[in-house]
Protein backbone atom coordinates (compact mmCIF):
# COMPACT_ATOMS: atom_id res chain seq x y z
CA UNK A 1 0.00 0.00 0.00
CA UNK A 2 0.86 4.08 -0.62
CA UNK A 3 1.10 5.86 2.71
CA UNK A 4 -1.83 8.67 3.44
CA UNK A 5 -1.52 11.90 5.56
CA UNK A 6 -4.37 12.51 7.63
CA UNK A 7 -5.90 15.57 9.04
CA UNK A 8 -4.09 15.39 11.74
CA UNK A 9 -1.12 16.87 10.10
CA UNK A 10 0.42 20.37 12.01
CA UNK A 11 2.26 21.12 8.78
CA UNK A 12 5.33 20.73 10.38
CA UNK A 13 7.96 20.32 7.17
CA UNK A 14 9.65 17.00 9.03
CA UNK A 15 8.00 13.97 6.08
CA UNK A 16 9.01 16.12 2.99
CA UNK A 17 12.77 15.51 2.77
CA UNK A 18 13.01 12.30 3.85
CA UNK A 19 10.82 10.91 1.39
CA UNK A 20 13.69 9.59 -1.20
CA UNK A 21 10.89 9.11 -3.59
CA UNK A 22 10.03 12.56 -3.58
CA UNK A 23 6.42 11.21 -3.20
CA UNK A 24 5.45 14.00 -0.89
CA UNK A 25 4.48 17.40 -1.37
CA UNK A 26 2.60 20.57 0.18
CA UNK A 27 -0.98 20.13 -0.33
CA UNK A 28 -3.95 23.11 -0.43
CA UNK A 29 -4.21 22.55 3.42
CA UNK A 30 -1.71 19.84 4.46
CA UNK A 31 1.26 17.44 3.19
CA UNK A 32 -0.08 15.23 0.69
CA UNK A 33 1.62 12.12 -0.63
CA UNK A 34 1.34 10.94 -3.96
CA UNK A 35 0.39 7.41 -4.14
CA UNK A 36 2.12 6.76 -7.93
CA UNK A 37 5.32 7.50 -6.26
CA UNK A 38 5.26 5.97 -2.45
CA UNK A 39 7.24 2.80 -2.27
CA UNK A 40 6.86 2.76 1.74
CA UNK A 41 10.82 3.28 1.28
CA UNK A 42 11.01 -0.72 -0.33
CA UNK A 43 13.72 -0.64 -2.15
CA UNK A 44 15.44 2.25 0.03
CA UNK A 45 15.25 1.52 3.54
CA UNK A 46 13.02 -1.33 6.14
CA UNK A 47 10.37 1.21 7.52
CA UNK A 48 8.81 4.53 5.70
CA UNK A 49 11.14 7.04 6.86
CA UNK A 50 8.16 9.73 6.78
CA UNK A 51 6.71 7.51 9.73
CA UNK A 52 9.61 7.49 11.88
CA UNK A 53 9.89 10.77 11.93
CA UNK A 54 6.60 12.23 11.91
CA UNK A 55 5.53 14.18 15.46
CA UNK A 56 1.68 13.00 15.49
CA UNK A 57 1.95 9.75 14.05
CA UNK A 58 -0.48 10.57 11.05
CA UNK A 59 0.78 8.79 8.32
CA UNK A 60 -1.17 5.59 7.98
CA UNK A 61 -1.73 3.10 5.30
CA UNK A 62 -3.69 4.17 2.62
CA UNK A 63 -6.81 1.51 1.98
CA UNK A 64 -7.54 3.24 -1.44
CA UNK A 65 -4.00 1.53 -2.30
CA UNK A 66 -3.56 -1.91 -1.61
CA UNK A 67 -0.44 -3.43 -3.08
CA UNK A 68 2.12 -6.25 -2.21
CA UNK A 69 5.71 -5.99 -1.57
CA UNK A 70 6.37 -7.40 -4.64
CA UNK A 71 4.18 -4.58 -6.56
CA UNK A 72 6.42 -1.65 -4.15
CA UNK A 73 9.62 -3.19 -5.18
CA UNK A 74 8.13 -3.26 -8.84
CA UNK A 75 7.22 0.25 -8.69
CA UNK A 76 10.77 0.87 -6.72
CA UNK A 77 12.37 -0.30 -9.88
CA UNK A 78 10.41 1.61 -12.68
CA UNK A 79 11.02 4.75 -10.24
CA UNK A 80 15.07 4.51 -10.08
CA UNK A 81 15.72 2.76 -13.57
């Protein structure tokens, strides 16, 4: 699955850079994270590194996008090649 940022996000600038995918980005009201480009850091690192380091823990699993580790790495590998 793509990671989601909830409402819960304070805006605070922390998820943006550590997102090697560059899958995250300032939305109309929030941080936003585009699901075409989150890998959950497969291929990159063992946990999401916007996670780890995220102050209110709002960065779940998005439901809307459902995929395997197989389908991240896939999607790892069109991303870097």
């Amino acid at each position: 699955m793509a990671l989601i940022i909830t409402d819960d996000c304070i805006n605070c600038d922390v998820c943006e850079p550590e997102c090697p995918n560059e899958a995250i980005s300032e939305g109309d009201e929030i941080y936003v994270i585009d699901p075409k480009k989150c890998t959950e850091c497969v291929g990159h690192y063992d946990e999401p590194q916007c996670q780890l380091v995220c102050p209110v823990d709002c960065i779940p699993l998005d439901p809307d996008n459902e995929e395997t580790q197989e389908e991240l790495m896939e999607k790892y590998e069109k991303l870097t090649a």
